[in-house]
PDB file of N, CA and C in Angstrom:
ATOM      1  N   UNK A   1      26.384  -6.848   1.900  1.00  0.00           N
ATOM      2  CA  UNK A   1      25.259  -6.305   2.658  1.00  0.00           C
ATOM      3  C   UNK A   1      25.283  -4.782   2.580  1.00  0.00           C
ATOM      4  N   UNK A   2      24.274  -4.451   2.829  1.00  0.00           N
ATOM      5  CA  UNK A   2      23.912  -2.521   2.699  1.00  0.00           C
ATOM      6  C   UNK A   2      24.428  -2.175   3.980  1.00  0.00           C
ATOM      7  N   UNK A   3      24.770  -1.133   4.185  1.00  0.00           N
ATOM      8  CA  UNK A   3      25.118  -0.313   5.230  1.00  0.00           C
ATOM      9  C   UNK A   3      23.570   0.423   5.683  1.00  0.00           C
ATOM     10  N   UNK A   4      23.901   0.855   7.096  1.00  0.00           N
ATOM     11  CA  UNK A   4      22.835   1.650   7.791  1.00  0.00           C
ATOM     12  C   UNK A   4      22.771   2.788   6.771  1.00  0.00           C
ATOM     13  N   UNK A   5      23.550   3.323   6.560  1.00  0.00           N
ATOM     14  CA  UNK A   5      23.707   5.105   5.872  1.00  0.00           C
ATOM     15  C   UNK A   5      22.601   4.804   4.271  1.00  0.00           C
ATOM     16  N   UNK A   6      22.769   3.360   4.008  1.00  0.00           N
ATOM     17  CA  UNK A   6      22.008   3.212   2.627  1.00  0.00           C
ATOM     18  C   UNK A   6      20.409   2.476   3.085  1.00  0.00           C
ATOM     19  N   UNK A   7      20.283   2.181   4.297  1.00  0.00           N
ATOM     20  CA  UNK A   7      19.229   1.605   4.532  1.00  0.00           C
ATOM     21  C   UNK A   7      17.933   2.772   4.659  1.00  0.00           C
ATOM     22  N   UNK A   8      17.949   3.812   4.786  1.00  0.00           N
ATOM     23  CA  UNK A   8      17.174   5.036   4.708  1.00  0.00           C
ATOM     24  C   UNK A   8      16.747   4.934   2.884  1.00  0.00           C
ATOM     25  N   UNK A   9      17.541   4.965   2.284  1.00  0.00           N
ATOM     26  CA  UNK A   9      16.735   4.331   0.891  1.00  0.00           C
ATOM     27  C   UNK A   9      16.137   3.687   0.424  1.00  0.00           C
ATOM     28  N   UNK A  10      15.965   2.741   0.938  1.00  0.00           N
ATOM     29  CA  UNK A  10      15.610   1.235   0.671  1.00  0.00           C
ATOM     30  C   UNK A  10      14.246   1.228   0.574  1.00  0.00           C
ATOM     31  N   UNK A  11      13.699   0.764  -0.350  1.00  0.00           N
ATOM     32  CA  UNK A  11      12.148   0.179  -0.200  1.00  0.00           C
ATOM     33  C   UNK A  11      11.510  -0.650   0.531  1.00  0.00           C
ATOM     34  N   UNK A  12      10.031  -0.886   0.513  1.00  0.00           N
ATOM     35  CA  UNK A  12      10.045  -1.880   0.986  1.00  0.00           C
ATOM     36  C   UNK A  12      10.299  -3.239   0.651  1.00  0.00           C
ATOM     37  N   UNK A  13       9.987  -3.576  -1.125  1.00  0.00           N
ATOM     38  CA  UNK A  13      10.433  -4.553  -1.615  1.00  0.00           C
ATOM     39  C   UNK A  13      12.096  -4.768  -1.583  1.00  0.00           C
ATOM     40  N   UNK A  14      12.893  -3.741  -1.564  1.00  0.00           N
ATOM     41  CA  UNK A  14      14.377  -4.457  -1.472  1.00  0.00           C
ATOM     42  C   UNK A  14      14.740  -4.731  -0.179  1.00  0.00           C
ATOM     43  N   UNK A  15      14.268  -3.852   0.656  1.00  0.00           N
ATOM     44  CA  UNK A  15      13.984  -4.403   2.174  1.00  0.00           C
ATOM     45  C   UNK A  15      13.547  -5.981   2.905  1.00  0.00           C
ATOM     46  N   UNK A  16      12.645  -6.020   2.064  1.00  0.00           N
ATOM     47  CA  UNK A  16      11.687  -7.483   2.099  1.00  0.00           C
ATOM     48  C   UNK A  16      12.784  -8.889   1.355  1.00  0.00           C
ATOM     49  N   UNK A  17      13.046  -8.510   0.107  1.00  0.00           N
ATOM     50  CA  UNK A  17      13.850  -9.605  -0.770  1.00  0.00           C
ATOM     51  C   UNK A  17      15.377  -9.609  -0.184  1.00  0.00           C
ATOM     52  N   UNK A  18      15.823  -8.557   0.619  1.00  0.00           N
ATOM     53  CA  UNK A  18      17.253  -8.377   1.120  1.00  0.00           C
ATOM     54  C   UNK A  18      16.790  -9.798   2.960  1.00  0.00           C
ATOM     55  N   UNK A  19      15.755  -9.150   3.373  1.00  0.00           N
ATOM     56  CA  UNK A  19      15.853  -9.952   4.459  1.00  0.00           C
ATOM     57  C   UNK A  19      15.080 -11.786   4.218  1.00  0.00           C
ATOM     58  N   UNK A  20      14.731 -11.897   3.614  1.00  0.00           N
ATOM     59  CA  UNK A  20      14.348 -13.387   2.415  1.00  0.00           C
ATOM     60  C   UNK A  20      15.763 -13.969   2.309  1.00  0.00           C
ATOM     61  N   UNK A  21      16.448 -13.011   1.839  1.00  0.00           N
ATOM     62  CA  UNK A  21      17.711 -13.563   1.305  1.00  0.00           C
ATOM     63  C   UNK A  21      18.850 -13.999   2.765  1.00  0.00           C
ATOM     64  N   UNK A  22      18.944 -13.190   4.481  1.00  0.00           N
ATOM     65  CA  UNK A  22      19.250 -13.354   4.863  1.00  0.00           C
ATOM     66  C   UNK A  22      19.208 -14.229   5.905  1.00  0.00           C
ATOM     67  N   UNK A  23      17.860 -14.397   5.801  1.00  0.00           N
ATOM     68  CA  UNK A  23      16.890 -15.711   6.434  1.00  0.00           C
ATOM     69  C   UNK A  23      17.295 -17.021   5.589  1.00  0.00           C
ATOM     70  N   UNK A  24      17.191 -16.988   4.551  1.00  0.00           N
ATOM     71  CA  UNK A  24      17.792 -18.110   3.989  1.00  0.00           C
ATOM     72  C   UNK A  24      19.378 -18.759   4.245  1.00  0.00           C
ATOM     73  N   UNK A  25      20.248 -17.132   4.241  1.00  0.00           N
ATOM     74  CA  UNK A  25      21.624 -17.908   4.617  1.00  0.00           C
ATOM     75  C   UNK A  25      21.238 -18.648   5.945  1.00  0.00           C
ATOM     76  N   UNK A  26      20.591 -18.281   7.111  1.00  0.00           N
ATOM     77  CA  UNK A  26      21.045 -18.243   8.649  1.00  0.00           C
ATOM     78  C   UNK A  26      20.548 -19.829   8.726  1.00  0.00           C
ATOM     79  N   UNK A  27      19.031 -19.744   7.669  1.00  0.00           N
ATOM     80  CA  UNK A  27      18.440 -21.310   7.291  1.00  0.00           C
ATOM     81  C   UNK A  27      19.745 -22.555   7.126  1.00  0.00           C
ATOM     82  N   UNK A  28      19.809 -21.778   6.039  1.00  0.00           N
ATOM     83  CA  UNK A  28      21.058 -23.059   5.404  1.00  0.00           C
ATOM     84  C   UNK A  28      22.239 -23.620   6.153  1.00  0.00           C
ATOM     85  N   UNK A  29      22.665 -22.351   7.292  1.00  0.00           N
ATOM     86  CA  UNK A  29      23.932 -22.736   7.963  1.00  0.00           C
ATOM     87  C   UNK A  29      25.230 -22.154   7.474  1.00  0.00           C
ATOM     88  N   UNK A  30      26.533 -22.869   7.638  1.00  0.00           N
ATOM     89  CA  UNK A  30      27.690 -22.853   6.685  1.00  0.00           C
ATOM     90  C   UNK A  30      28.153 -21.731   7.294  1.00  0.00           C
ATOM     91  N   UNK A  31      28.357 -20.889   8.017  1.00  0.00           N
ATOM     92  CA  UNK A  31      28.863 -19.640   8.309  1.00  0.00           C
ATOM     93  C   UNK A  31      28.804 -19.627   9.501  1.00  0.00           C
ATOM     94  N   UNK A  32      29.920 -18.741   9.517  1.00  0.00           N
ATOM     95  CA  UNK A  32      30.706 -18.617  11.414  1.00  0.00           C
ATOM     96  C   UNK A  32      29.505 -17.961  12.101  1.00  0.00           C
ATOM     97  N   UNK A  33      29.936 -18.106  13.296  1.00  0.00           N
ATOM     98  CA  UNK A  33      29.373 -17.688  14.516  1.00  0.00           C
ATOM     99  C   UNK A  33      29.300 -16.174  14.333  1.00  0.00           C
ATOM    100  N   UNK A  34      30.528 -15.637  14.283  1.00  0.00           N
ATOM    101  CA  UNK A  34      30.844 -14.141  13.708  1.00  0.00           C
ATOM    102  C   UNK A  34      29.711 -13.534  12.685  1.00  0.00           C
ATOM    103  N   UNK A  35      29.807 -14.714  11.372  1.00  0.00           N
ATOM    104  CA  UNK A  35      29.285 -14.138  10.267  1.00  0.00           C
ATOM    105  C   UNK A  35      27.158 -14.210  10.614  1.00  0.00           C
ATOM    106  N   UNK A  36      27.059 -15.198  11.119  1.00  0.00           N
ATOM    107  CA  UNK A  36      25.875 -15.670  11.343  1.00  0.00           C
ATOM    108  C   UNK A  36      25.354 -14.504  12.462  1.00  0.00           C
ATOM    109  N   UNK A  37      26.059 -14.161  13.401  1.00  0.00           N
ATOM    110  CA  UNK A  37      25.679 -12.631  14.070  1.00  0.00           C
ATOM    111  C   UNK A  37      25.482 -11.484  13.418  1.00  0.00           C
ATOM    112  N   UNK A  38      26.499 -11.042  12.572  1.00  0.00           N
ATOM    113  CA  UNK A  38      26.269 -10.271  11.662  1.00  0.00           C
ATOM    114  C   UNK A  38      24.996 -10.085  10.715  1.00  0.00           C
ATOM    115  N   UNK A  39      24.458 -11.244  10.142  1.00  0.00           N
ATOM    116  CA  UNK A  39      22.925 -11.892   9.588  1.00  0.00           C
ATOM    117  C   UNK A  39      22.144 -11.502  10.268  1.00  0.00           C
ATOM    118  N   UNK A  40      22.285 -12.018  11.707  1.00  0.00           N
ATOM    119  CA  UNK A  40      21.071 -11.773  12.343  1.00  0.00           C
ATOM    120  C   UNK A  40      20.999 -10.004  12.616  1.00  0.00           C
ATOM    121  N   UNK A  41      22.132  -9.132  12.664  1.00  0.00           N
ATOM    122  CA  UNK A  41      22.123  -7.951  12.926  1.00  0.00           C
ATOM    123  C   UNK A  41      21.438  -6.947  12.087  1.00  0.00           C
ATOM    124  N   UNK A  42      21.414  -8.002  10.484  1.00  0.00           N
ATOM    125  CA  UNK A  42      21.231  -6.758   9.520  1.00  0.00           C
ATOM    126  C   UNK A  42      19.653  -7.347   9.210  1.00  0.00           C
ATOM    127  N   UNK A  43      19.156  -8.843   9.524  1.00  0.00           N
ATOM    128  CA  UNK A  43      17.966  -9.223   9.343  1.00  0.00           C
ATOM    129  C   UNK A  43      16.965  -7.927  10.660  1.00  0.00           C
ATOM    130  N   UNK A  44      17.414  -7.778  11.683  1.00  0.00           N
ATOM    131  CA  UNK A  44      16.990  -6.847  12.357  1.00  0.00           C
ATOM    132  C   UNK A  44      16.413  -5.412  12.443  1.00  0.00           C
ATOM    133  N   UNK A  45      17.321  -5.130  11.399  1.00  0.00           N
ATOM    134  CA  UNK A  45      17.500  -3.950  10.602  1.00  0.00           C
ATOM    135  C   UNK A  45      16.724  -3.907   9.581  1.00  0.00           C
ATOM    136  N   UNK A  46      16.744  -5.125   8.663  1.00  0.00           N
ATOM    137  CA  UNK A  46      15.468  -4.813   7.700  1.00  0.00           C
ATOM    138  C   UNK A  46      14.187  -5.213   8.244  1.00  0.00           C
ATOM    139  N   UNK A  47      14.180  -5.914   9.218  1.00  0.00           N
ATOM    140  CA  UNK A  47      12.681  -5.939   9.677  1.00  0.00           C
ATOM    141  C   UNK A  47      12.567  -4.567  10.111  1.00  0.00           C
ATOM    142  N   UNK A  48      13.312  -4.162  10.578  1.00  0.00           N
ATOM    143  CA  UNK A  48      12.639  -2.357  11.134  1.00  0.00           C
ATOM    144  C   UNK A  48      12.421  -1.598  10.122  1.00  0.00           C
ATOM    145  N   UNK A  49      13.063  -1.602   8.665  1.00  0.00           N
ATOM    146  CA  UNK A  49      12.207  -0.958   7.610  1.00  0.00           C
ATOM    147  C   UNK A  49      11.694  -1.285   7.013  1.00  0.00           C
ATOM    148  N   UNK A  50      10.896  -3.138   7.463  1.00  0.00           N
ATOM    149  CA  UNK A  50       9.971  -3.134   6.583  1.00  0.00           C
ATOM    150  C   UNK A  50       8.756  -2.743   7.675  1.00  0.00           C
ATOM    151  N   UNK A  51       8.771  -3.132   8.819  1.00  0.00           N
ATOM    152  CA  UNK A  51       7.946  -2.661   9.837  1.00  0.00           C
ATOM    153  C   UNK A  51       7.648  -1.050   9.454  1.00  0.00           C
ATOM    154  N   UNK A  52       8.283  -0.206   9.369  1.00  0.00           N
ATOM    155  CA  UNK A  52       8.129   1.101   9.413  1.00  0.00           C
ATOM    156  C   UNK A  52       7.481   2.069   7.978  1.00  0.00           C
ATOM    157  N   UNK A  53       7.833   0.910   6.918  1.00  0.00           N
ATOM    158  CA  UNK A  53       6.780   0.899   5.752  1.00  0.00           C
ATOM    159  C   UNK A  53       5.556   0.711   5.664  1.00  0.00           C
ATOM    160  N   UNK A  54       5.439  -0.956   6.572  1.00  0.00           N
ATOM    161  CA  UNK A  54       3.960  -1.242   6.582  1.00  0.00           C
ATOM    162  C   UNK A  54       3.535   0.102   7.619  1.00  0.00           C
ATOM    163  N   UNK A  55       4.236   0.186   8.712  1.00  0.00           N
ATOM    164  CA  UNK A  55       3.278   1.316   9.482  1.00  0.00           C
ATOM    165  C   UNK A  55       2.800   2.680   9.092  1.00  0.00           C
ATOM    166  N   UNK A  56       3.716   2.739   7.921  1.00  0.00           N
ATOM    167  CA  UNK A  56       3.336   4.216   6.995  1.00  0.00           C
ATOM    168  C   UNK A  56       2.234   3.640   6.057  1.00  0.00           C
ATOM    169  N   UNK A  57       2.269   2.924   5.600  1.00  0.00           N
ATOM    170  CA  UNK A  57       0.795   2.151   4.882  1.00  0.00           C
ATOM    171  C   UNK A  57      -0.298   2.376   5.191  1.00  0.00           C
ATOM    172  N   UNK A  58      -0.024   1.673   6.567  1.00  0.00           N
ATOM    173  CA  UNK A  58      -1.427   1.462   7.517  1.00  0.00           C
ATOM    174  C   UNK A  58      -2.282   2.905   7.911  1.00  0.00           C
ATOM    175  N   UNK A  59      -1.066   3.969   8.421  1.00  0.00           N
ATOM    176  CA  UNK A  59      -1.262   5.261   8.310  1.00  0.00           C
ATOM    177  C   UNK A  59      -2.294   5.866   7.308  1.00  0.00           C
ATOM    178  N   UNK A  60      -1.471   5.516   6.568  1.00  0.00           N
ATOM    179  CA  UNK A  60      -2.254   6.245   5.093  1.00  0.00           C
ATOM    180  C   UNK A  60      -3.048   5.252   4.793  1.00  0.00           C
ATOM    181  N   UNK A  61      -3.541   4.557   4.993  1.00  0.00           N
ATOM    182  CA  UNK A  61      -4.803   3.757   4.697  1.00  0.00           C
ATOM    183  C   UNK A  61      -6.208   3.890   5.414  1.00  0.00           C
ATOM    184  N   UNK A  62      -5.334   4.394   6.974  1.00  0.00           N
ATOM    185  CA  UNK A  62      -6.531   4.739   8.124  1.00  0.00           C
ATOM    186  C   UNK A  62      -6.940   5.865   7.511  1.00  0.00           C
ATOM    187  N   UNK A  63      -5.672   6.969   7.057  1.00  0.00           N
ATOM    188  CA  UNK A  63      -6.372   8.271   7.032  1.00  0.00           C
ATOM    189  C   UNK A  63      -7.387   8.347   5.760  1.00  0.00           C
ATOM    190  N   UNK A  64      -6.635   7.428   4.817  1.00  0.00           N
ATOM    191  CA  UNK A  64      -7.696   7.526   4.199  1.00  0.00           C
ATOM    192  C   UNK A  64      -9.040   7.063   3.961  1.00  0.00           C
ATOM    193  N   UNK A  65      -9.331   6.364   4.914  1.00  0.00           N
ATOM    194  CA  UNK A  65     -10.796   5.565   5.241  1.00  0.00           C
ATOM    195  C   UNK A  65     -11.156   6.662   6.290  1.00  0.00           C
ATOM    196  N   UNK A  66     -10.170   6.871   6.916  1.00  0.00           N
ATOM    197  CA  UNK A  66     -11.327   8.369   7.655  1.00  0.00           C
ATOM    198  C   UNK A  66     -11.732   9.421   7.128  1.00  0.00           C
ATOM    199  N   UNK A  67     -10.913   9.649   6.025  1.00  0.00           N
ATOM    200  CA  UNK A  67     -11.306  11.026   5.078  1.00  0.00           C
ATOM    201  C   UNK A  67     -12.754   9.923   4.391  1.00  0.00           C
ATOM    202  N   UNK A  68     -13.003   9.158   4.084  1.00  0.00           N
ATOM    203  CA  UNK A  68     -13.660   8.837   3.236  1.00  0.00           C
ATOM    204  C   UNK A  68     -15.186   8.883   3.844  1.00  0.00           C
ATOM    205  N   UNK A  69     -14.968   8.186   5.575  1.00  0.00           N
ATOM    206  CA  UNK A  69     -16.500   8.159   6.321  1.00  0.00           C
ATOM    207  C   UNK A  69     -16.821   9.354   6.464  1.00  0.00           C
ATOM    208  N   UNK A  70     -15.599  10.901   6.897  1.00  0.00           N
ATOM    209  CA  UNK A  70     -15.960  12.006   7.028  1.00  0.00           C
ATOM    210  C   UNK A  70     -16.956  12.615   6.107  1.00  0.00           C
ATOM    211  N   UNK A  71     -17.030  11.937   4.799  1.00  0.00           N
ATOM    212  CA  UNK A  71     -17.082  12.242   3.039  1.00  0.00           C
ATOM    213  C   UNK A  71     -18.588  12.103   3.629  1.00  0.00           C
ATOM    214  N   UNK A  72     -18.573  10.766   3.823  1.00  0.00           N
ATOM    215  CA  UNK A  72     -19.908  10.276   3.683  1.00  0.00           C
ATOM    216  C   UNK A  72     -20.801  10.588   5.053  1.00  0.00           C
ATOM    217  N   UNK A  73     -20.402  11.437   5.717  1.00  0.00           N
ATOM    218  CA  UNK A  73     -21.372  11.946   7.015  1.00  0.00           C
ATOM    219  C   UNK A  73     -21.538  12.583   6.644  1.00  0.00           C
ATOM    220  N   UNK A  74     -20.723  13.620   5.933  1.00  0.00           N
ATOM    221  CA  UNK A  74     -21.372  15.142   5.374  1.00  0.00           C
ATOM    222  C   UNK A  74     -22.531  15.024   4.581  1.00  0.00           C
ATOM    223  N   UNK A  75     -22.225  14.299   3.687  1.00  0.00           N
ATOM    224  CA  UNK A  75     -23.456  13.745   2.580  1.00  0.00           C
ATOM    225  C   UNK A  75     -24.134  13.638   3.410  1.00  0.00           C
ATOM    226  N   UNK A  76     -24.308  13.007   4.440  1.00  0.00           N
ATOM    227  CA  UNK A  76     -25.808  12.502   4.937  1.00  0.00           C
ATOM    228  C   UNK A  76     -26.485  13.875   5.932  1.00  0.00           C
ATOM    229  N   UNK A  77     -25.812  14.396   6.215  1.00  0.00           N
ATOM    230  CA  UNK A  77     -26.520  15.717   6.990  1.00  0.00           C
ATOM    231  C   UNK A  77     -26.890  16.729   5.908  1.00  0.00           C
TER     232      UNK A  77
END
């Protein structure tokens, strides 16, 4: 598993396929109580950077649909 110190790198796709992958162990079973906490600790963790990707997305998607109506009010005056 990645460490916090490397999770600031991470994309959103290795973010996304890292927590796929840890959802699947917790799915399947087979692992301690210990280890299965641990799973859930770091599945936590990548949901917060994939959350914080999509919210930079969304960001830049608003702004750019607002730059775009701004575009098109000017045109019209």
């Amino acid at each position: 598993m990645t460490s916090k110190a490397d999770e600031a790198g991470l994309g959103y796709e290795q973010a996304r396929d890292e927590l796929i992958e840890v959802v699947r162990r917790l799915e399947t079973g087979g692992t301690t109580l210990e280890e299965s906490l641990a799973l859930w600790e770091r599945g936590e963790e990548l949901a917060k950077v994939c959350r914080r990707w999509l919210d930079g997305a969304r960001a830049r998607l608003d702004a750019a649909l607002a730059e775009e109506e701004d575009d098109d009010e000017g045109e019209k005056a």
